[in-house]
C-alpha atoms as a PDB file:
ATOM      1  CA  UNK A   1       0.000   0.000   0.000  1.00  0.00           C
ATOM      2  CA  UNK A   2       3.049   2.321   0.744  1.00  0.00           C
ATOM      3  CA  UNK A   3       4.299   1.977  -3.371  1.00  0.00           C
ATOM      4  CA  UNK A   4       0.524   3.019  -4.047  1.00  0.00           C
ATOM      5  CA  UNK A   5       0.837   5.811  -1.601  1.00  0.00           C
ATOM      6  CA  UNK A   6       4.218   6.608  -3.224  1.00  0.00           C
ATOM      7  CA  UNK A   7       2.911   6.483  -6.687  1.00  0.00           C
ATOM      8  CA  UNK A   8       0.234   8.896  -6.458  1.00  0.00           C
ATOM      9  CA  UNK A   9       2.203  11.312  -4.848  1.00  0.00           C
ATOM     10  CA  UNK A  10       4.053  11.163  -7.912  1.00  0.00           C
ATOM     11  CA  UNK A  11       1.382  11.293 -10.211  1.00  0.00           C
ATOM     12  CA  UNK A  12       0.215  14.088  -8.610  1.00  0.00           C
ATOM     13  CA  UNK A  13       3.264  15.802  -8.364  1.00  0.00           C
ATOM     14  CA  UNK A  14       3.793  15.235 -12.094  1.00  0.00           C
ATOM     15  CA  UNK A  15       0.656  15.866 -13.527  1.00  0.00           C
ATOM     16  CA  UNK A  16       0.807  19.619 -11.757  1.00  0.00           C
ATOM     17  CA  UNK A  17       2.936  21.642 -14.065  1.00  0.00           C
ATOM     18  CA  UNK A  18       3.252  25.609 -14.939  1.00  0.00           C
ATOM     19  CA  UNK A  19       0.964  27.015 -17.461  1.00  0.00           C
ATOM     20  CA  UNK A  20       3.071  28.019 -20.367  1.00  0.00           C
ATOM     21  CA  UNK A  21       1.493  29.103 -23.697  1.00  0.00           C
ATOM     22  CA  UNK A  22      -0.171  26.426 -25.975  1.00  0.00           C
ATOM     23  CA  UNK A  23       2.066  25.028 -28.762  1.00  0.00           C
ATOM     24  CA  UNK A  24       0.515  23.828 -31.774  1.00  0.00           C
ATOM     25  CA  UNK A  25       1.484  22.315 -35.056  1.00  0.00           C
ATOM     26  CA  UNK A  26       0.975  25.143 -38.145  1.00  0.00           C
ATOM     27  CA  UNK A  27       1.932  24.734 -41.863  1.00  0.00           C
ATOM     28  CA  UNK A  28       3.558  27.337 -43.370  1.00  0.00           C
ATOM     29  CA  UNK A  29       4.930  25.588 -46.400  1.00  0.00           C
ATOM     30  CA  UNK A  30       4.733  28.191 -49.602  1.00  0.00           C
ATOM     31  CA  UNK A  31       4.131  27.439 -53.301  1.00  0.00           C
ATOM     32  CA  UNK A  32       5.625  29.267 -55.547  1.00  0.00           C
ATOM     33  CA  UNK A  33       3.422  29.432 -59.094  1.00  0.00           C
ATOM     34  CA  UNK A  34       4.009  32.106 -62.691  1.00  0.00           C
ATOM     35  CA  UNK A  35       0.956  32.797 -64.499  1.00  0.00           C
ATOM     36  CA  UNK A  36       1.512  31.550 -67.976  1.00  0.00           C
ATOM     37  CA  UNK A  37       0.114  34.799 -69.746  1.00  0.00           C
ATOM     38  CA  UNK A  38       1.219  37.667 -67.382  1.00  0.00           C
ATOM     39  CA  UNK A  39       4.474  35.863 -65.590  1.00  0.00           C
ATOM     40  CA  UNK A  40       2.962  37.183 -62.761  1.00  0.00           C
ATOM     41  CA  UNK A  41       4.301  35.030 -59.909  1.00  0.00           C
ATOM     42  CA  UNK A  42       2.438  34.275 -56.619  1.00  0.00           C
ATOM     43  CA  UNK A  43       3.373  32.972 -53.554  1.00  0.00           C
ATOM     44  CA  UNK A  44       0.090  30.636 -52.173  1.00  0.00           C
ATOM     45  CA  UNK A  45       0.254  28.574 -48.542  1.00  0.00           C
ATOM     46  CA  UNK A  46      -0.094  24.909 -49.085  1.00  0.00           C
ATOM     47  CA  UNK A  47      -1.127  22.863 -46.476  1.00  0.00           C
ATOM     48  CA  UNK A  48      -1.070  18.851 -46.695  1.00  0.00           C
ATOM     49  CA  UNK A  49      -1.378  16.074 -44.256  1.00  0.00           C
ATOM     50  CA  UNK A  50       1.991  15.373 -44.423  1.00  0.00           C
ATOM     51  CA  UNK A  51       4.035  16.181 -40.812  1.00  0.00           C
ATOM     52  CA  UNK A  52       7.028  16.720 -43.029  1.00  0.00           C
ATOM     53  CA  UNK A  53       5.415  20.200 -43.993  1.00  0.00           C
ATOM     54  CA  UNK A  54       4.136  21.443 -40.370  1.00  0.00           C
ATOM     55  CA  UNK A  55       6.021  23.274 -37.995  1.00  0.00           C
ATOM     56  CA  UNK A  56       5.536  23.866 -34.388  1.00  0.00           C
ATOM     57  CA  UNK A  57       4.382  27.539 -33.022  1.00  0.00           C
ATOM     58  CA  UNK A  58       3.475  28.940 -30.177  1.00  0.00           C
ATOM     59  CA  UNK A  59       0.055  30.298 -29.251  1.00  0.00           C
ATOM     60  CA  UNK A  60      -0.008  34.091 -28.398  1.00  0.00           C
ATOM     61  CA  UNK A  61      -3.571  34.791 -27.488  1.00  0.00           C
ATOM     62  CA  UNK A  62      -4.735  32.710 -24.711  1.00  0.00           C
ATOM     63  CA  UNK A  63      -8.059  32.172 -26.032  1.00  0.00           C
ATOM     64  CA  UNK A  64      -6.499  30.587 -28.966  1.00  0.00           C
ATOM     65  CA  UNK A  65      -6.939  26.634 -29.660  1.00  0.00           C
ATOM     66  CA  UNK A  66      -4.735  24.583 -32.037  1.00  0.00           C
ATOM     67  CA  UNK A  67      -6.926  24.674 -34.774  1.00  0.00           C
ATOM     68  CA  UNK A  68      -6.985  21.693 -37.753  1.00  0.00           C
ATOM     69  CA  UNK A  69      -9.170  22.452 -41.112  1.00  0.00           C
ATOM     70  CA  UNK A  70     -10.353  20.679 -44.063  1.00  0.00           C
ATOM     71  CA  UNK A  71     -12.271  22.638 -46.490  1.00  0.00           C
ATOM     72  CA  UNK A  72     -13.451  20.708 -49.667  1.00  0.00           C
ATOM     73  CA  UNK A  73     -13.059  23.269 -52.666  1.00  0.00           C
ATOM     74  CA  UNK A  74     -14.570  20.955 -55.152  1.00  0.00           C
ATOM     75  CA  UNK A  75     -14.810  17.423 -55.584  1.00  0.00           C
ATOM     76  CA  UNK A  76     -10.756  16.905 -56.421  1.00  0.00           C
ATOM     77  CA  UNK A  77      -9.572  19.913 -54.584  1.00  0.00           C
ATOM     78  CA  UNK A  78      -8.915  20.065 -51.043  1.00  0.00           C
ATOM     79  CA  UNK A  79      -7.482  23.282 -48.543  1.00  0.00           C
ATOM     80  CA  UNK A  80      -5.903  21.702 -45.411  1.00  0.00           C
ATOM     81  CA  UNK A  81      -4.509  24.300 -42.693  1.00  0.00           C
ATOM     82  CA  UNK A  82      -3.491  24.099 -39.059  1.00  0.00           C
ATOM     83  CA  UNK A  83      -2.033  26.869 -36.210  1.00  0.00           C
ATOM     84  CA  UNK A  84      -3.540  28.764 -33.589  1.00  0.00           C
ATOM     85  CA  UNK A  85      -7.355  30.082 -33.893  1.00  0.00           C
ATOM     86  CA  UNK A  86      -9.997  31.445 -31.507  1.00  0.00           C
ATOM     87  CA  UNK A  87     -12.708  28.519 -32.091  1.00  0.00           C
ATOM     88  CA  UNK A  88     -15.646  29.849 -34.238  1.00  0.00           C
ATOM     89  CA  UNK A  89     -18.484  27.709 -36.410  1.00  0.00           C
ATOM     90  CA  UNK A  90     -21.458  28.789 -37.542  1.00  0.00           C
ATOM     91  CA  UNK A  91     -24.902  28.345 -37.283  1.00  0.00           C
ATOM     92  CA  UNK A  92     -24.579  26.038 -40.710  1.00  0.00           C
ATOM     93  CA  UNK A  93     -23.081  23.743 -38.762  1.00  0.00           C
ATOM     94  CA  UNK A  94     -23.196  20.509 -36.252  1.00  0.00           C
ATOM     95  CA  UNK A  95     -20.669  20.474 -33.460  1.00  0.00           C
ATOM     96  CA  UNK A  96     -19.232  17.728 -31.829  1.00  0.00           C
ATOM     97  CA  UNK A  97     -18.488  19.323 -28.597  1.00  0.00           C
ATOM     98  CA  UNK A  98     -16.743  17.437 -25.879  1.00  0.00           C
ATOM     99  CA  UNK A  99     -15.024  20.393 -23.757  1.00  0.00           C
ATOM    100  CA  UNK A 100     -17.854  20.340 -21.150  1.00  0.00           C
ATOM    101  CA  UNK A 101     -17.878  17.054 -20.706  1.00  0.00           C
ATOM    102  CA  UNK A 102     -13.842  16.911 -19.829  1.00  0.00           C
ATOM    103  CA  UNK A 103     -12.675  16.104 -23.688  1.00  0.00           C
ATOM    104  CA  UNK A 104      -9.479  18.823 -24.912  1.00  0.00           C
ATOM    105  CA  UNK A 105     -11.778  19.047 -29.023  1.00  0.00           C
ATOM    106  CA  UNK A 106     -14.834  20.929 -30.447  1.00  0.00           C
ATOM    107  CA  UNK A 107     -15.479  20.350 -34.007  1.00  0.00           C
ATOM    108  CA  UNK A 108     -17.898  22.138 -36.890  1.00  0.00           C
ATOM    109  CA  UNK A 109     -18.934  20.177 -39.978  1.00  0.00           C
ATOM    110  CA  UNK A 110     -20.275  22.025 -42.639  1.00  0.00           C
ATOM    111  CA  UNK A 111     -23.504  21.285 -43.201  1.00  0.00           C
ATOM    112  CA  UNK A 112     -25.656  21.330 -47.201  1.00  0.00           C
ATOM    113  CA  UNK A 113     -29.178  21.849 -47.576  1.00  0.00           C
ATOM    114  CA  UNK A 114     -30.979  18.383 -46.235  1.00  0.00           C
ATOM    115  CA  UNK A 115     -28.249  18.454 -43.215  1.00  0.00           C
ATOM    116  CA  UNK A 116     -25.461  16.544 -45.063  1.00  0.00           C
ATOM    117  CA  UNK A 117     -21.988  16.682 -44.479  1.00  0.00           C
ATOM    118  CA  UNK A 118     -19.955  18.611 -47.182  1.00  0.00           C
ATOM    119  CA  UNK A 119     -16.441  17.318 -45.984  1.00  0.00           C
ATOM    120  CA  UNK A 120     -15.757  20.622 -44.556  1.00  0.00           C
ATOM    121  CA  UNK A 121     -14.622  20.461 -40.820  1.00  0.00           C
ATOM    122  CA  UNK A 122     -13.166  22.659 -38.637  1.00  0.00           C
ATOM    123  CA  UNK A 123     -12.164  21.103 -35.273  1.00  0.00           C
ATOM    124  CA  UNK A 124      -9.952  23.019 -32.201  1.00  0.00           C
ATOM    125  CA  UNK A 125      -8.281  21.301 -29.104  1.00  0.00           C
ATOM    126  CA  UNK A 126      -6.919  22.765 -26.086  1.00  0.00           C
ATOM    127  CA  UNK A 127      -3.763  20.665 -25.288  1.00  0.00           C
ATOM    128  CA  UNK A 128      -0.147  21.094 -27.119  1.00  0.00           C
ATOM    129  CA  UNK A 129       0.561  19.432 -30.097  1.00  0.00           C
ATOM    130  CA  UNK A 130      -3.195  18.266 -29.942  1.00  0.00           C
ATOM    131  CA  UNK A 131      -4.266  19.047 -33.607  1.00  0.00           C
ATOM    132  CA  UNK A 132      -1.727  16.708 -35.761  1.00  0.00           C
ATOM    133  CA  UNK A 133      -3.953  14.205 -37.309  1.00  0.00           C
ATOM    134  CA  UNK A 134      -7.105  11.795 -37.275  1.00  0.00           C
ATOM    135  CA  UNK A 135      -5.361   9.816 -34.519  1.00  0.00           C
ATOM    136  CA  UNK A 136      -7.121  10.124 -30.696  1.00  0.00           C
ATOM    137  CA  UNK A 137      -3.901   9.837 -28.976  1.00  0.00           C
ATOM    138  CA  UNK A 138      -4.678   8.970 -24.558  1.00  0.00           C
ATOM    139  CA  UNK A 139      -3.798  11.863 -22.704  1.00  0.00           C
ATOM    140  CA  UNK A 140      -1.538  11.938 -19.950  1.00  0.00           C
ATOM    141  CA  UNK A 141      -4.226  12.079 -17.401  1.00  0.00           C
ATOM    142  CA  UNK A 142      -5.611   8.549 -19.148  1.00  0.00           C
ATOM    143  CA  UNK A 143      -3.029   6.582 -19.125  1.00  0.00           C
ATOM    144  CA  UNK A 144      -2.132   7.864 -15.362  1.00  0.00           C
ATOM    145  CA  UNK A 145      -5.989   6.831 -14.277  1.00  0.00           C
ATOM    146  CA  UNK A 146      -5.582   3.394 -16.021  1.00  0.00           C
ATOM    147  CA  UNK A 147      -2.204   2.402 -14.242  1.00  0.00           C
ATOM    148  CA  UNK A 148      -3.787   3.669 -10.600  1.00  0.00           C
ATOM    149  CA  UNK A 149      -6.338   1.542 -11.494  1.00  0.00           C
ATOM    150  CA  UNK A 150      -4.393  -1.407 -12.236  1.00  0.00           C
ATOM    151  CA  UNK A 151      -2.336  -0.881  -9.080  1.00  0.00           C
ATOM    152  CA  UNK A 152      -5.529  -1.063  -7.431  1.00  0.00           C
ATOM    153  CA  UNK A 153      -7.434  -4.178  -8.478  1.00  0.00           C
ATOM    154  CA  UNK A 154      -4.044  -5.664  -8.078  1.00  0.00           C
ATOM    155  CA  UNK A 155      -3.125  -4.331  -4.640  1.00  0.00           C
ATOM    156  CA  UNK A 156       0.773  -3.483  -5.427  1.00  0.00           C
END
């Protein structure tokens, strides 16, 4: 009983860190393009799901989430982007909301006339490094809960 004791004093101690600013993947990977007729060139941000192109940056507005989007242009063109954002939807949209009930995610999906889904989906999370892909990844806190509870139907 004294390792369990032991344990969650260290859990505790662990889990209790300083708040720092929220760090959250962004892409900021450039394309370069000439227009054929007025050699114009243009510099556009393009976005893919590919962690080779993201970089990591650091929240300044504390009421910013990490932010992940998908916005279907047209049936073979997609916009990806990801960074910092102060949550928004609109009324358009369904949410998939789990902040109240403890979750770190809040999510829009763009809605067409009869209530589909369009593909379009903008979802924000709270934690650091939170908005990299489709993957749920356990939290911290999860995992921590699931070994206490271990310890305890196995009294270590």
């Amino acid at each position: 009983m004294q390792v369990l004791a032991h344990f969650l004093l260290i859990t505790v101690c662990l889990s209790v860190t300083p708040s720092t600013a929220l760090q959250c993947y962004t892409c900021q990977k450039t394309v370069k393009t000439v227009d054929r007729f007025t050699k114009e060139e243009t510099e556009t941000l393009q976005c893919t799901e590919d962690p080779a192109d993201w970089t990591v940056e650091t929240c300044s507005d504390q009421r910013e989430f990490c932010s992940k989007g998908k916005g279907v242009i047209s049936y073979s063109s997609v916009k990806y982007d990801r960074g910092c954002a102060i949550p928004e939807g609109s009324v358009q949209d369904s949410v998939e909301d789990n902040l109240d009930s403890g979750g770190n995610s809040i999510c829009w999906y763009h809605l067409r006339k009869g209530g589909y889904r369009t593909g379009t989906v903008s979802c924000f999370c709270n934690t650091d490094l939170c908005n990299e892909g489709g993957r749920n990844l356990a939290s911290y806190s999860m995992i921590m809960m699931f070994l206490i509870l271990v310890l305890l139907k196995y009294n270590v």
